[in-house]
Protein backbone atom coordinates (compact mmCIF):
# COMPACT_ATOMS: atom_id res chain seq x y z
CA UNK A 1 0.00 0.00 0.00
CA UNK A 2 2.95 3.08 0.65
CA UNK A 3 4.24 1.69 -2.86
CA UNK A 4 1.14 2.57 -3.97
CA UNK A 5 0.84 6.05 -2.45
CA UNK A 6 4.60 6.51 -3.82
CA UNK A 7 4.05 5.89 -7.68
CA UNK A 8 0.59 8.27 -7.49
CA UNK A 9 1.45 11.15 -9.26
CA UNK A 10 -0.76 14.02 -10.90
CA UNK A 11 0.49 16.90 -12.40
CA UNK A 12 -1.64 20.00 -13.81
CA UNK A 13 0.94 22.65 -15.96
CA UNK A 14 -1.69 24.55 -17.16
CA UNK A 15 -5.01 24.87 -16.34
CA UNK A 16 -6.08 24.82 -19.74
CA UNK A 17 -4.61 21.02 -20.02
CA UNK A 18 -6.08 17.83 -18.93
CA UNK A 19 -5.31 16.15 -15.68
CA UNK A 20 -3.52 12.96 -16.06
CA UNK A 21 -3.19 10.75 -12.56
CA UNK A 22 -0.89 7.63 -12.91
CA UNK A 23 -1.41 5.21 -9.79
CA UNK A 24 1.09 2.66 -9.92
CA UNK A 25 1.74 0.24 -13.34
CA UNK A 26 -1.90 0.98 -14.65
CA UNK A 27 -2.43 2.68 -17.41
CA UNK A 28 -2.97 6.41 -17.16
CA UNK A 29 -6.29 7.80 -16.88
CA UNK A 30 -7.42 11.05 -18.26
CA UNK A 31 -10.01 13.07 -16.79
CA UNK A 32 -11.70 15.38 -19.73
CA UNK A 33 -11.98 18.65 -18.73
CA UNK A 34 -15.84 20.11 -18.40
CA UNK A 35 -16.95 21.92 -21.08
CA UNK A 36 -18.55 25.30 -20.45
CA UNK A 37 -21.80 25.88 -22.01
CA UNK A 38 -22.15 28.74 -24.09
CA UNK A 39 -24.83 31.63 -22.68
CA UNK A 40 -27.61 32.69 -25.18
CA UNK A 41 -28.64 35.44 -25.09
CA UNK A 42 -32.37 36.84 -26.47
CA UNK A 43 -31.81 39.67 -29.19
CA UNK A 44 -35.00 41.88 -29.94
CA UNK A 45 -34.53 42.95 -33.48
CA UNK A 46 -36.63 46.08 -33.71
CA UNK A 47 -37.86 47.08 -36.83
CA UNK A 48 -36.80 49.80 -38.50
CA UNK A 49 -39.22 52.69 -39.58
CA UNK A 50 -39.66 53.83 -43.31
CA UNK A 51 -37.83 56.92 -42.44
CA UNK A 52 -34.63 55.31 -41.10
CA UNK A 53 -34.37 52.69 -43.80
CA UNK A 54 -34.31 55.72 -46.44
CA UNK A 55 -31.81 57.07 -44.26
CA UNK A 56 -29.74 53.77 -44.17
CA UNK A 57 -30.28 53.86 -47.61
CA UNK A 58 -29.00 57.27 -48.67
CA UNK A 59 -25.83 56.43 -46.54
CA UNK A 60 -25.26 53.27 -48.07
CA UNK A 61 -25.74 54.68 -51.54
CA UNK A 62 -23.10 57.70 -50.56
CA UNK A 63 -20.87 55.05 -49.40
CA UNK A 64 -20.98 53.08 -52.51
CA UNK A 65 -20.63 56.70 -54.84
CA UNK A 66 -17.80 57.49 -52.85
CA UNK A 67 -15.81 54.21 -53.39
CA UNK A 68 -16.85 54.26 -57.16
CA UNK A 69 -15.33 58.01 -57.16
CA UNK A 70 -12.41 56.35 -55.58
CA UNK A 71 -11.84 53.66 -57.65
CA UNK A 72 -12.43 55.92 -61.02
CA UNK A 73 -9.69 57.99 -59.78
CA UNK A 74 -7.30 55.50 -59.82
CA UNK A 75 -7.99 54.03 -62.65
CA UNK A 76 -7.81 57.14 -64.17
CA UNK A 77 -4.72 58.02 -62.47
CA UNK A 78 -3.47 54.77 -63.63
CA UNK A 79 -4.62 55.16 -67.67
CA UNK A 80 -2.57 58.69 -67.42
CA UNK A 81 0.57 57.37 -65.87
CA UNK A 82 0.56 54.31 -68.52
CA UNK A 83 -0.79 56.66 -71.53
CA UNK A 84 2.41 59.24 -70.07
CA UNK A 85 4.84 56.26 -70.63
CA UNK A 86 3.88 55.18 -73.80
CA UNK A 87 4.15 59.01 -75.16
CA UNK A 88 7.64 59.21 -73.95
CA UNK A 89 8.84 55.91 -75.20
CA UNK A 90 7.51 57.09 -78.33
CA UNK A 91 9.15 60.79 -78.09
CA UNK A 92 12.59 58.35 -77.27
CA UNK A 93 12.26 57.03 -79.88
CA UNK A 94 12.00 60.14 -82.39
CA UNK A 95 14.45 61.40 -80.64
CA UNK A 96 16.88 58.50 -81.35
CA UNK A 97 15.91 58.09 -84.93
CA UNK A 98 16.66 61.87 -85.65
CA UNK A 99 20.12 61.64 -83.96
CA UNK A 100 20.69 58.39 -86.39
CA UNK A 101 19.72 60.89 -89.40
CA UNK A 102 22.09 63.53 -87.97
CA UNK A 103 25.00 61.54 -87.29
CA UNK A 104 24.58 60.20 -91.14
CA UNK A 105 24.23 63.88 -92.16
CA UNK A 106 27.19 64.58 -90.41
CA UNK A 107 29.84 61.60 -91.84
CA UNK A 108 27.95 62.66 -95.24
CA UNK A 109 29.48 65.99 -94.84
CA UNK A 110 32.66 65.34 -94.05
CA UNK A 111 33.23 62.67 -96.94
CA UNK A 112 31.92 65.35 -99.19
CA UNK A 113 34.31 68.13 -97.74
CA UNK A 114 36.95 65.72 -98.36
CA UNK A 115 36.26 64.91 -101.56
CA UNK A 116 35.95 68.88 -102.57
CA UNK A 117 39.38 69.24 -100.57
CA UNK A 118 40.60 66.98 -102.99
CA UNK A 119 39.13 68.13 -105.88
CA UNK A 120 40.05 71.63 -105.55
CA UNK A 121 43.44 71.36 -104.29
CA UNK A 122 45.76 73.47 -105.48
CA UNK A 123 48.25 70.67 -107.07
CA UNK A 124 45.60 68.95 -108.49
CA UNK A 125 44.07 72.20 -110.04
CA UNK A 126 48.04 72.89 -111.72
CA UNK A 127 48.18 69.21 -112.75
CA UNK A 128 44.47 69.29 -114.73
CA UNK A 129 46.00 72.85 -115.88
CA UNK A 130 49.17 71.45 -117.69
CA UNK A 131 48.02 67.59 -118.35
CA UNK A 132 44.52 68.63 -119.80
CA UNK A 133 44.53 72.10 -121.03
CA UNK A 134 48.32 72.36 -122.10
CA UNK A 135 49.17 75.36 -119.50
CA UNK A 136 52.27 75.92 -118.40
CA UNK A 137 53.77 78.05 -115.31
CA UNK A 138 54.72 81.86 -116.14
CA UNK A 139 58.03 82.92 -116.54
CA UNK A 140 59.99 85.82 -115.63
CA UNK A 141 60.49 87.43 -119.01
CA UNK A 142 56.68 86.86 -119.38
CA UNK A 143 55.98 89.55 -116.72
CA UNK A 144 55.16 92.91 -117.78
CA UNK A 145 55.33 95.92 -115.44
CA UNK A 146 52.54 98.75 -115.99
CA UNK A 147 53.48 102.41 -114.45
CA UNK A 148 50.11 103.91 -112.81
CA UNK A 149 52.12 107.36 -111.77
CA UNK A 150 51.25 109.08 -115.22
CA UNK A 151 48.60 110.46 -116.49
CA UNK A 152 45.46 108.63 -117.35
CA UNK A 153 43.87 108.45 -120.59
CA UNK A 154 41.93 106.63 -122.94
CA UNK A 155 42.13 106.05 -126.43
CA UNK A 156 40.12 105.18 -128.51
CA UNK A 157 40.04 103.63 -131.78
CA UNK A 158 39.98 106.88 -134.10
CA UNK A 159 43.22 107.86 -132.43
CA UNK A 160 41.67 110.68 -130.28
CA UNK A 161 42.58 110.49 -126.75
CA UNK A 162 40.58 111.52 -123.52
CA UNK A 163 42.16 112.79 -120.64
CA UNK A 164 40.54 111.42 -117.15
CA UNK A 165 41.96 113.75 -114.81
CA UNK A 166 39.16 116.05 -114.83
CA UNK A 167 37.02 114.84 -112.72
C-alpha cells in the first residue's frame, strides 16, 4: 500500500490542459476537462421605420458613390501614368531616330568636304591645268610691269585720246 501512495502522481501545468493521474503500473487515466456551455442570449430585433431605412439607404448609396469616385480615380490616375509612358517611349524614340539621321548627315558631310578638298586642291588644279589644257607656269620674261604714276587716258580707236583727270 505506501508503494502505492509513492508511484501516485498528478500533475496540472496549465489549467487549460487535462489532468492525467498515474497510480502505480496501470495505465494512465485522463479526466476530460468540463466543457462550459455557451450563454444565449435573447436579441430583440426592432424594426426599423420607413424613415430610417431611407436614411440607411442614402448612406449606403453615398458610401458606394464614394468608393466608385475612388476607384475611377485611380484608374484614371493609372490610364494617365501608362498613356504618359507610352508618349515618352515614343518621343525616345524620335528622338533616337533623328540623332541616327544627324550623325549620317554629319559623316555625309565630311566625306563630301573631303572629296571637294581633294578636288580643288591646289596641285591637283596645276596638274588638270598642264596635263589637260596644255598650261604651263609663267616665266619671268613673261611679266610685264605697268606704271600707274602718269597720267590717265583713254584712247580710242579713231586715235583721239581723252584725258581722265578732270574729274
Amino acid at each position: 500500500m505506501a508503494q502505492q501512495n509513492r508511484n501516485a502522481y498528478a500533475y496540472n501545468y496549465n489549467r487549460n490542459e487535462r489532468i492525467v493521474s498515474y497510480n502505480g503500473s496501470a495505465a494512465p487515466k485522463v479526466r476530460p476537462e468540463p466543457q462550459k456551455k455557451p450563454q444565449l442570449e435573447l436579441v430583440k430585433k426592432t424594426r426599423l421605420t420607413a424613415q430610417q431605412m431611407r436614411q440607411q439607404t442614402a448612406a449606403e448609396t453615398r458610401k458606394t458613390i464614394k468608393v466608385m469616385c475612388v476607384a475611377m480615380a485611380i484608374l484614371m490616375f493609372m490610364a494617365l501614368a501608362i498613356y504618359s509612358r507610352v508618349k515618352l517611349d515614343e518621343i525616345n524614340r524620335e528622338i533616337s531616330s533623328v540623332e541616327k539621321k544627324i550623325e549620317l548627315a554629319q559623316s555625309d558631310a565630311v566625306k563630301l568636304n573631303n572629296e571637294l578638298n581633294a578636288i580643288v586642291s591646289i596641285n591637283n588644279v596645276e596638274e588638270y591645268a598642264t596635263n589637260e589644257l596644255g598650261m604651263t607656269k609663267i616665266q619671268d620674261y613673261q611679266v610685264y610691269y605697268i606704271d600707274m604714276s602718269s597720267q590717265d587716258y583713254v584712247a580710242v580707236a579713231n586715235g583721239e585720246s581723252i584725258n581722265n583727270n578732270n574729274k
